[in-house]
Protein backbone atom coordinates (compact mmCIF):
# COMPACT_ATOMS: atom_id res chain seq x y z
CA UNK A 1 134.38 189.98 228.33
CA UNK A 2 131.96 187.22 229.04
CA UNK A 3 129.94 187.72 232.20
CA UNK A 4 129.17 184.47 234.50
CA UNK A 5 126.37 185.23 236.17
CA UNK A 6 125.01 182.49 234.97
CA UNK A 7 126.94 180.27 237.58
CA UNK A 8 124.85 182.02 239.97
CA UNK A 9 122.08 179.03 239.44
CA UNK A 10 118.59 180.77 239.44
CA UNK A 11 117.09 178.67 241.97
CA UNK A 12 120.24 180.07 244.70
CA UNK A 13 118.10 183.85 244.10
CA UNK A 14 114.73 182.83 245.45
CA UNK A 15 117.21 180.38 248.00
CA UNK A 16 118.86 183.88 249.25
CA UNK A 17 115.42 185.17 250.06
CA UNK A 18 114.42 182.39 252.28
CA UNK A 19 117.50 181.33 254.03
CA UNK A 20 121.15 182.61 254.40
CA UNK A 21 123.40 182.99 251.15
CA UNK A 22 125.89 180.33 252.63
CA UNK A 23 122.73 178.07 252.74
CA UNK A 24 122.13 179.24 249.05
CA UNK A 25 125.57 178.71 247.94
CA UNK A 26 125.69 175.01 249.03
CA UNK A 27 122.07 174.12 247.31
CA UNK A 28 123.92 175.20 243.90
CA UNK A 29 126.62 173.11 244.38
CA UNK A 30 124.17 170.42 243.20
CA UNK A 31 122.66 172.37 240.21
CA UNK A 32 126.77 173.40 238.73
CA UNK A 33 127.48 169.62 239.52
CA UNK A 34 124.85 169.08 236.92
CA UNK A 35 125.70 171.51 234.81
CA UNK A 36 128.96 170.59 234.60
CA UNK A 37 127.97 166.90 233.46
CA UNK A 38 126.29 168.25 230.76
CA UNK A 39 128.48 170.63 229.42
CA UNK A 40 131.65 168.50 229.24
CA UNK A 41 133.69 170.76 231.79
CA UNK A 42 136.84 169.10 233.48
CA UNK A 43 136.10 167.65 236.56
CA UNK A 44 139.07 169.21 238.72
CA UNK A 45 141.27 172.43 238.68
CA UNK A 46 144.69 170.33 237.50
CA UNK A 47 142.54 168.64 235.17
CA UNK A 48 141.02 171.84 233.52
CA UNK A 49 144.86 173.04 232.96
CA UNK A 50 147.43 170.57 232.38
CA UNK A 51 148.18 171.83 228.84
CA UNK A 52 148.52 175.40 230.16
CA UNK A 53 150.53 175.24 234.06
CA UNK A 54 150.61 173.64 237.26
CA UNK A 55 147.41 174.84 239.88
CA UNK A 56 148.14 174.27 243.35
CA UNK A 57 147.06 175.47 246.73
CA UNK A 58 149.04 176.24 249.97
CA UNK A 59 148.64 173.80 252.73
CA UNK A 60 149.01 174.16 256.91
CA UNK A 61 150.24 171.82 259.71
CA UNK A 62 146.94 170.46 260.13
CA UNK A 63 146.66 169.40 256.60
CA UNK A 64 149.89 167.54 256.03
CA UNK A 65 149.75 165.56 259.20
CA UNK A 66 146.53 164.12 258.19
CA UNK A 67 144.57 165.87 260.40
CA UNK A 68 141.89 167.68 257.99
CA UNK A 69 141.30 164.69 255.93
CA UNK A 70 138.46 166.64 253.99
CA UNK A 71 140.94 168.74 252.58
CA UNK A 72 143.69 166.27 252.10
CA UNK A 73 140.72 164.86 249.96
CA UNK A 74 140.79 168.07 247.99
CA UNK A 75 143.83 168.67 247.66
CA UNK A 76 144.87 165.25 246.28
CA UNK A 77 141.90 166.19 243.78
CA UNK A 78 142.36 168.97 242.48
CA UNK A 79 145.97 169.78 242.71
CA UNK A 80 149.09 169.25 241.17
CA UNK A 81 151.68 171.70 242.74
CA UNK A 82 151.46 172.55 246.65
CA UNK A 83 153.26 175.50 248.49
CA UNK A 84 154.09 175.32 252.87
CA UNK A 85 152.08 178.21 253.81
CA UNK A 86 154.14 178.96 257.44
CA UNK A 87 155.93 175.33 257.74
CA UNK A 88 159.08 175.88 256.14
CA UNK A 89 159.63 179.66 257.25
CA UNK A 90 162.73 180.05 259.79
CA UNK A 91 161.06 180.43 262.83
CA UNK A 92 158.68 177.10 262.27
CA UNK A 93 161.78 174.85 260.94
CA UNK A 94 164.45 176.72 262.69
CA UNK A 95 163.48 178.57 266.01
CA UNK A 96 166.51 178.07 267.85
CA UNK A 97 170.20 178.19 266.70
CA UNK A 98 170.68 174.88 267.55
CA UNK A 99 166.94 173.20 266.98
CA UNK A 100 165.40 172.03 263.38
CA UNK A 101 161.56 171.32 263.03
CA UNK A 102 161.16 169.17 260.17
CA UNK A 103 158.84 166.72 261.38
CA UNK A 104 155.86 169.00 259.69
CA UNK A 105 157.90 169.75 256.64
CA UNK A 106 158.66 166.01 256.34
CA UNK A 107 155.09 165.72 255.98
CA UNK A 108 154.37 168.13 253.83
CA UNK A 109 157.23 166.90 251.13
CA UNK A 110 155.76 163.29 251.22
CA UNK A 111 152.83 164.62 251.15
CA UNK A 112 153.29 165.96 247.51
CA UNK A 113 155.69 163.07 246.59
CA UNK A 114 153.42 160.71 247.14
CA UNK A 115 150.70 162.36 244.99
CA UNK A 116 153.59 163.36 242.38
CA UNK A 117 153.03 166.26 243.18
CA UNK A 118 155.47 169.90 241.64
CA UNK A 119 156.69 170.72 245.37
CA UNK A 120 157.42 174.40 246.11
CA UNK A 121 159.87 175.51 249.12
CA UNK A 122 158.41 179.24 251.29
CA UNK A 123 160.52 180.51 252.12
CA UNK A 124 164.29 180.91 252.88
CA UNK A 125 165.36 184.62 253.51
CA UNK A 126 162.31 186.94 254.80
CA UNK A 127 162.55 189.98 256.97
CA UNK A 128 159.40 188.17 258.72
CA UNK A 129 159.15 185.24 260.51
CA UNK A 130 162.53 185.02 261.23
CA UNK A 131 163.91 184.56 265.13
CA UNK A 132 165.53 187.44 266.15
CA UNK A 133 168.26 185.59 267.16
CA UNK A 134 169.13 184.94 263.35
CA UNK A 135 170.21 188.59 263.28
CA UNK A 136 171.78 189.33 267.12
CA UNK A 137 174.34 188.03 269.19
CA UNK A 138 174.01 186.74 272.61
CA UNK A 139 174.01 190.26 274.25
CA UNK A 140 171.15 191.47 271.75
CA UNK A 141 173.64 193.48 269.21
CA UNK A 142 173.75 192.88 266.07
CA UNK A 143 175.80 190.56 264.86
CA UNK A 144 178.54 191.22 261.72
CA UNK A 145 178.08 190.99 258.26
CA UNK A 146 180.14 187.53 258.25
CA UNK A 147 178.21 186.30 261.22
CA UNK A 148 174.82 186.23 259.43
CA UNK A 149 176.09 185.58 255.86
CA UNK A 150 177.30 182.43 257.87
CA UNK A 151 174.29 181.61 259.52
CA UNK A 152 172.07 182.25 256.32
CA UNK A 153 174.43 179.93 254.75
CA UNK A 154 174.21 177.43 256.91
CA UNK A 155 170.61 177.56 257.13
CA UNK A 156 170.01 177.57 253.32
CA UNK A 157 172.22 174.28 253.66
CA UNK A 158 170.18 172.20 256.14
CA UNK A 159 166.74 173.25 255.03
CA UNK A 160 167.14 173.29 251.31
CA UNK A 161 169.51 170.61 251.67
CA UNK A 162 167.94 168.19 253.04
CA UNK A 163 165.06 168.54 250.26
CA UNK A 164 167.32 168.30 247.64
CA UNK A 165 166.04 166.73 244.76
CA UNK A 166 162.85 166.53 246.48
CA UNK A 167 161.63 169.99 246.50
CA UNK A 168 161.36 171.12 243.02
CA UNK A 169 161.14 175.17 243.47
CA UNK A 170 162.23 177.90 246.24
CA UNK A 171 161.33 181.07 247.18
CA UNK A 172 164.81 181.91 247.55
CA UNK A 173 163.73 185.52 248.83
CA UNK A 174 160.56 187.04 249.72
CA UNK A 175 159.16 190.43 249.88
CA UNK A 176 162.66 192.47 249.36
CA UNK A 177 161.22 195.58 247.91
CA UNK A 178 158.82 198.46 249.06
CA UNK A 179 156.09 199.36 246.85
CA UNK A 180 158.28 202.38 245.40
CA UNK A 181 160.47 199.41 243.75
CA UNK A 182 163.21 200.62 246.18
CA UNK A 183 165.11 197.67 248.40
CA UNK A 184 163.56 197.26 251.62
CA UNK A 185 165.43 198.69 254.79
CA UNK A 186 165.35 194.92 256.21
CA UNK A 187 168.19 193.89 258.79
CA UNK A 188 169.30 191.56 255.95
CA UNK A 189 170.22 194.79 253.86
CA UNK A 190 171.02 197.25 256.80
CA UNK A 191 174.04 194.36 258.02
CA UNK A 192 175.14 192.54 254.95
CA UNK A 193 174.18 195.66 252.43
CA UNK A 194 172.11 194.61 248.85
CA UNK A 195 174.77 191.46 248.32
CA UNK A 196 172.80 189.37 250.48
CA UNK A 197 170.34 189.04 247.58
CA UNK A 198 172.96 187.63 245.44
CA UNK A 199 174.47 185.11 248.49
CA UNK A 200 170.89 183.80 249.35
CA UNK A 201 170.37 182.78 245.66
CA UNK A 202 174.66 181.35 245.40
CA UNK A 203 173.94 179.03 247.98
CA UNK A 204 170.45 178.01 247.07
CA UNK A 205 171.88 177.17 243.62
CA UNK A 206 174.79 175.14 246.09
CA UNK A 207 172.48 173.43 248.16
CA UNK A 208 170.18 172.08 245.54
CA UNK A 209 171.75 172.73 241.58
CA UNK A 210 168.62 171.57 240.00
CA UNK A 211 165.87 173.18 241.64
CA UNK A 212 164.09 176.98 240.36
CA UNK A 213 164.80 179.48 242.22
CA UNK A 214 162.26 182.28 242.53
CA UNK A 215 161.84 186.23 243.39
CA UNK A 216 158.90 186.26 245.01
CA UNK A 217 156.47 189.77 246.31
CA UNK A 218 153.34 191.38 246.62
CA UNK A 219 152.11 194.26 244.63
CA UNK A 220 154.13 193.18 241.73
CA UNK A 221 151.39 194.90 239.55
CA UNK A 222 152.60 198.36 240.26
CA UNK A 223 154.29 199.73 237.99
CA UNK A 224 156.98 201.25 240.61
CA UNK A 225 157.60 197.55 242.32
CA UNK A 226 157.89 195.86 239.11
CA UNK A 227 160.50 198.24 237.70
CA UNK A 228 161.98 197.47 240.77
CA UNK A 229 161.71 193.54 240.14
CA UNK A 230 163.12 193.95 237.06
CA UNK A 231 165.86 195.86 237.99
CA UNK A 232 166.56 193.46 240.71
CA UNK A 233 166.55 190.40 238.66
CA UNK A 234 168.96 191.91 236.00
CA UNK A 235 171.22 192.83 238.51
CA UNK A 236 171.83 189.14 239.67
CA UNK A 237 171.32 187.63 236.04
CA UNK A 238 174.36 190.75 235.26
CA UNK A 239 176.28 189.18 237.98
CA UNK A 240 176.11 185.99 236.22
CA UNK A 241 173.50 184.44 239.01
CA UNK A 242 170.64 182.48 237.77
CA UNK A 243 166.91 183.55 238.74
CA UNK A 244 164.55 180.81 237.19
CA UNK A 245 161.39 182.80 238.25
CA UNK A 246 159.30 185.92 239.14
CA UNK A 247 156.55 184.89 241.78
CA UNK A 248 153.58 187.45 241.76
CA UNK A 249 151.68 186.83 244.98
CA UNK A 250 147.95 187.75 243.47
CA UNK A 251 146.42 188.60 246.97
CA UNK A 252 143.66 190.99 245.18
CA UNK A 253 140.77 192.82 245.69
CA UNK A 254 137.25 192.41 243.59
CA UNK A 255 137.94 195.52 241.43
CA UNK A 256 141.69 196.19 242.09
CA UNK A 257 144.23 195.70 240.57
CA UNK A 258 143.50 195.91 237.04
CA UNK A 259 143.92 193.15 234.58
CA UNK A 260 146.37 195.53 232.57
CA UNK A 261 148.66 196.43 235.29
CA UNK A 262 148.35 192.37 236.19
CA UNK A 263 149.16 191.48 232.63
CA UNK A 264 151.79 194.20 232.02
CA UNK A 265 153.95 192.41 235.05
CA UNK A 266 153.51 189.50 233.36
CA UNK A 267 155.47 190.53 230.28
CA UNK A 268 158.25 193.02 231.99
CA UNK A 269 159.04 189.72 233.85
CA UNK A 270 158.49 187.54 230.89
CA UNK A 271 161.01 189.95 229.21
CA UNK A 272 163.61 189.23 231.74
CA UNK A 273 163.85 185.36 230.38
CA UNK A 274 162.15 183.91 233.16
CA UNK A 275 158.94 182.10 234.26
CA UNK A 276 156.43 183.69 235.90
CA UNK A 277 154.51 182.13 238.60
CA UNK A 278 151.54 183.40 240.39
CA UNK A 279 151.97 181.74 243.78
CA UNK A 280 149.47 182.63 246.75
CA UNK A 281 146.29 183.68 244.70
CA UNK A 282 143.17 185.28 246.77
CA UNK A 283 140.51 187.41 246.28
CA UNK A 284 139.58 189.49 249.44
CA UNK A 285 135.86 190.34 249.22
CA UNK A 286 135.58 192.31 252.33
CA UNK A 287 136.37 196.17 253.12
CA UNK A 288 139.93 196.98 253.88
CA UNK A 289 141.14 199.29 256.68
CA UNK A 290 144.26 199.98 254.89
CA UNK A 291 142.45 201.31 251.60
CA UNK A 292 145.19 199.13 249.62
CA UNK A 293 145.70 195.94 248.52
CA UNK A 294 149.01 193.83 249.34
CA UNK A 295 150.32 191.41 251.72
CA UNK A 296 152.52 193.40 254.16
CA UNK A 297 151.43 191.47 257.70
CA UNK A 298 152.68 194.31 259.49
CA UNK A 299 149.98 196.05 258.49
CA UNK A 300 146.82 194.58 261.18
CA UNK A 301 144.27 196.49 262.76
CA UNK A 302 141.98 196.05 265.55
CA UNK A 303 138.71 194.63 265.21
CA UNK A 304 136.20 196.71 264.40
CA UNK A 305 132.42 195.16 262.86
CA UNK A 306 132.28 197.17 260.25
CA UNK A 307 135.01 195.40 257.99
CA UNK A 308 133.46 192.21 258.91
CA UNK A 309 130.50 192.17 256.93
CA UNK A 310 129.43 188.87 256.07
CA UNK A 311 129.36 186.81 259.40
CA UNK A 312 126.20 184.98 258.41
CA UNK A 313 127.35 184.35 254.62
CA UNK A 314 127.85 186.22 251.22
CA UNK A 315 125.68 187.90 249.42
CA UNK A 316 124.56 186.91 246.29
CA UNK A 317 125.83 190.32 244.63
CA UNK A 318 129.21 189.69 246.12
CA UNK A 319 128.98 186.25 245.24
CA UNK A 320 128.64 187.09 241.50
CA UNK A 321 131.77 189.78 241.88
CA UNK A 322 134.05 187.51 243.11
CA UNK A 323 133.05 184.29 240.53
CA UNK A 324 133.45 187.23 237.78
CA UNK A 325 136.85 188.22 238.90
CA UNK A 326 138.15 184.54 239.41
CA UNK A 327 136.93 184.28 235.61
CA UNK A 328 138.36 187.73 234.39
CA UNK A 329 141.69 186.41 236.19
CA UNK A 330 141.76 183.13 234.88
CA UNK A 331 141.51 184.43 231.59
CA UNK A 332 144.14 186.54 231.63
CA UNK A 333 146.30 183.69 233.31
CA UNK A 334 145.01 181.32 230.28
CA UNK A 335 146.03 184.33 227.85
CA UNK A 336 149.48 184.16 228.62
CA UNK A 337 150.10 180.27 229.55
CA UNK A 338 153.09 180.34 227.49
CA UNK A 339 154.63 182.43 230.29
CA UNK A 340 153.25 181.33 233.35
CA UNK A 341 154.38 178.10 235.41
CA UNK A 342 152.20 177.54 238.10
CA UNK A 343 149.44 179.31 239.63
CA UNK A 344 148.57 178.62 243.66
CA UNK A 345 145.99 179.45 245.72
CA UNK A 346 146.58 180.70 248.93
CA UNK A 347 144.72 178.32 250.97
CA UNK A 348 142.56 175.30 250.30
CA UNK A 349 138.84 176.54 251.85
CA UNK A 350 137.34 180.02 252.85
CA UNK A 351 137.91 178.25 256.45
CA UNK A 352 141.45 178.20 256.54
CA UNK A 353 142.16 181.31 254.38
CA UNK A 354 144.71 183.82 256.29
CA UNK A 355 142.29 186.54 255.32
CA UNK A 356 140.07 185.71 258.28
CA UNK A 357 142.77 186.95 260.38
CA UNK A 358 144.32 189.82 258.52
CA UNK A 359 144.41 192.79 258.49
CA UNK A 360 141.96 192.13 261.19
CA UNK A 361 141.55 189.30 263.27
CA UNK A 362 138.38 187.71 263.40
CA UNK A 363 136.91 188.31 260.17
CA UNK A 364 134.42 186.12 258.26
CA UNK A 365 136.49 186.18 254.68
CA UNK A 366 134.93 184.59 251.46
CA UNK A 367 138.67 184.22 249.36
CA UNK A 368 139.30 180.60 247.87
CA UNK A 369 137.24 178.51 245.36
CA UNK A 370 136.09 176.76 247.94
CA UNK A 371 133.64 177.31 251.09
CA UNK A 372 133.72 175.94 254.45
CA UNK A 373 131.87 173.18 254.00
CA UNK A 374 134.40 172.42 251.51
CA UNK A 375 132.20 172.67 248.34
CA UNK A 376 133.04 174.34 245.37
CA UNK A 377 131.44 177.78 244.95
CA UNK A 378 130.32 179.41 241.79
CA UNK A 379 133.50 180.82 240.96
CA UNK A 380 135.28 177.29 240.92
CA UNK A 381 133.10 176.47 238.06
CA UNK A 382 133.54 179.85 236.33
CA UNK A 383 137.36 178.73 236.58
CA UNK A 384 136.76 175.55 235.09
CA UNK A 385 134.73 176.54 232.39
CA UNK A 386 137.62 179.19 230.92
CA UNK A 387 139.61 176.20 230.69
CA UNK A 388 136.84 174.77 227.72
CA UNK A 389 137.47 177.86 225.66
């Protein structure tokens, strides 16, 4: 495996030494910029990989209304697929029973349109973010198993319906297994029982025939929760329902997962007859109170300094790991192109990265390809140069 230390520009050492690493970081910019020119390497992400699969990024509210222009900048760059991180999740387009909040998904969708942009739909049945209401009557109790096959029906109808034929992939469901690969105890399963998988893909497929309809989790790289993905996805495709696509989340850690259980996934879903997708991509360079990796945002902690590490900016050693990994990954993504649609990051810069906030709050987090200034770091050029190979 080729190392890329050598995006680490020699002149950002002896810049470490003398002022702070983020200080560092932004002097190479100039020196990879250069490199770049003379080396013939694409000059943006969507560029690097148009013969291989989409590479998008997930955007926020302040980012489709215009409001972060810098990153509108970048994201009109180097993008060619976007994802709604939070805007299109019940309780943001549907808090009340009676009361829709497109305006911000409006934007979002026009956004992409007018960029021509592959626009992907997050999410429409979640045991998160969704009201509580969704799932009780007016007394509190829950409601019956008709009652909220109803409501996600009719919800699945005005959200995905009113994108249709402008939103060109859903997360139909998210996050509907535990890491054992056994079906999550949700209040989706506990009222309507494991057929709500199969209704909440039925009327997806109703509301919008042409669109892909994803499966989408975290941790799909153990074996236990992909034998449970795969079990799930035969299941509906035995019932005759259609699943276009797997969605592997890729929140990961500098050393964990491995690129074998990542690339085994990718063929057990492969396997299935579908496309997978790797759809909210980070790389979490500081210590983790949980000792795992995942995505579960259940799982917070208070603050506490000592998984908040880099407050002043990140280390050059650190800096290397995490432009190696982004290469190691990208390679393995590259690998198996023929399988894999789309890959997103999770975020557009380090600044607006959930990881700053979970599983702690307040954390300094160094994730995306991107810093806060928004320059590219070393590990965006690592990511372009795979492409050349």
């Amino acid at each position: 495996m080729k190392l890329y230390k050598a995006f680490i520009a020699p002149s950002l050492l002896a810049a470490c030494l003398a002022t702070s690493c983020a200080d560092a970081n932004e002097a190479n910019t100039d020196v990879a910029t250069a490199e770049q020119t003379n080396t013939e390497v694409p000059a943006t992400l969507k560029e690097a990989y148009k013969d291989e699969f989409y590479v998008g990024a997930a955007l926020n509210g302040r980012q489709v209304s215009g409001r972060d222009p810098q990153a509108v900048t970048l994201i009109e760059k180097h993008f060619n697929t976007i994802s709604p991180e939070n805007l299109l999740k019940w309780e943001s387009v549907h808090p009340k029973p009676d009361t829709y909040n497109f305006e911000p998904a409006d934007n979002y969708v026009a956004l992409g349109e007018q960029n021509d942009m592959f626009v992907v739909g997050h999410t429409l049945v979640w045991h998160n973010q969704t009201p509580d209401w969704v799932f009780e009557d007016e007394q509190g109790n829950p409601v019956s198993k008709e009652v909220l096959l109803k409501r996600m029906e009719d919800h699945i109808n005005a959200v995905a319906g009113r994108y249709k034929g402008r939103i060109d992939s859903w997360d139909v469901v998210n996050e509907a297994l535990n890491d054992d690969g056994t079906l999550r105890k949700s209040k989706w399963h506990e009222i309507i029982g494991e057929e709500y998988l199969a209704k909440a893909f039925e009327f997806a497929r109703q509301a919008d025939p042409d669109m892909q309809l994803y499966y989408n989790d975290y941790n799909l790289w153990k074996p236990a929760k992909r034998d449970g993905a795969v079990r799930l996805v035969r299941s509906l495709q035995e019932k005759g329902i259609k699943v276009d696509g797997i969605g592997m989340q890729g929140h990961y850690g500098l050393e964990a997962p491995s690129l074998e259980d990542i690339e085994a996934s990718i063929k057990a879903f492969s396997d299935l007859g579908v496309k997978v997708s790797f759809t909210e991509v980070d790389i979490d360079v500081l210590p983790n109170p949980s000792g795992r990796a995942g995505a579960d945002i259940d799982a917070t902690f208070d603050f506490d300094e000592k998984y908040n590490v880099y407050t002043t900016g990140l280390p050059d050693s650190v800096q290397q790991q995490l432009t190696q990994r982004y290469a190691e990954l990208f390679e393995l993504f590259s690998k198996h192109s023929d399988k894999i649609d789309r890959v997103t990051f999770w975020g557009v810069t380090d600044n607006d990265s959930w990881l700053n906030n979970w599983p702690i709050r307040g954390r300094t987090s160094y994730p995306m390809l991107f810093d806060r200034q928004y320059q590219p770091k070393p590990a965006y050029n690592a990511v372009l140069e795979v492409a050349t190979k």
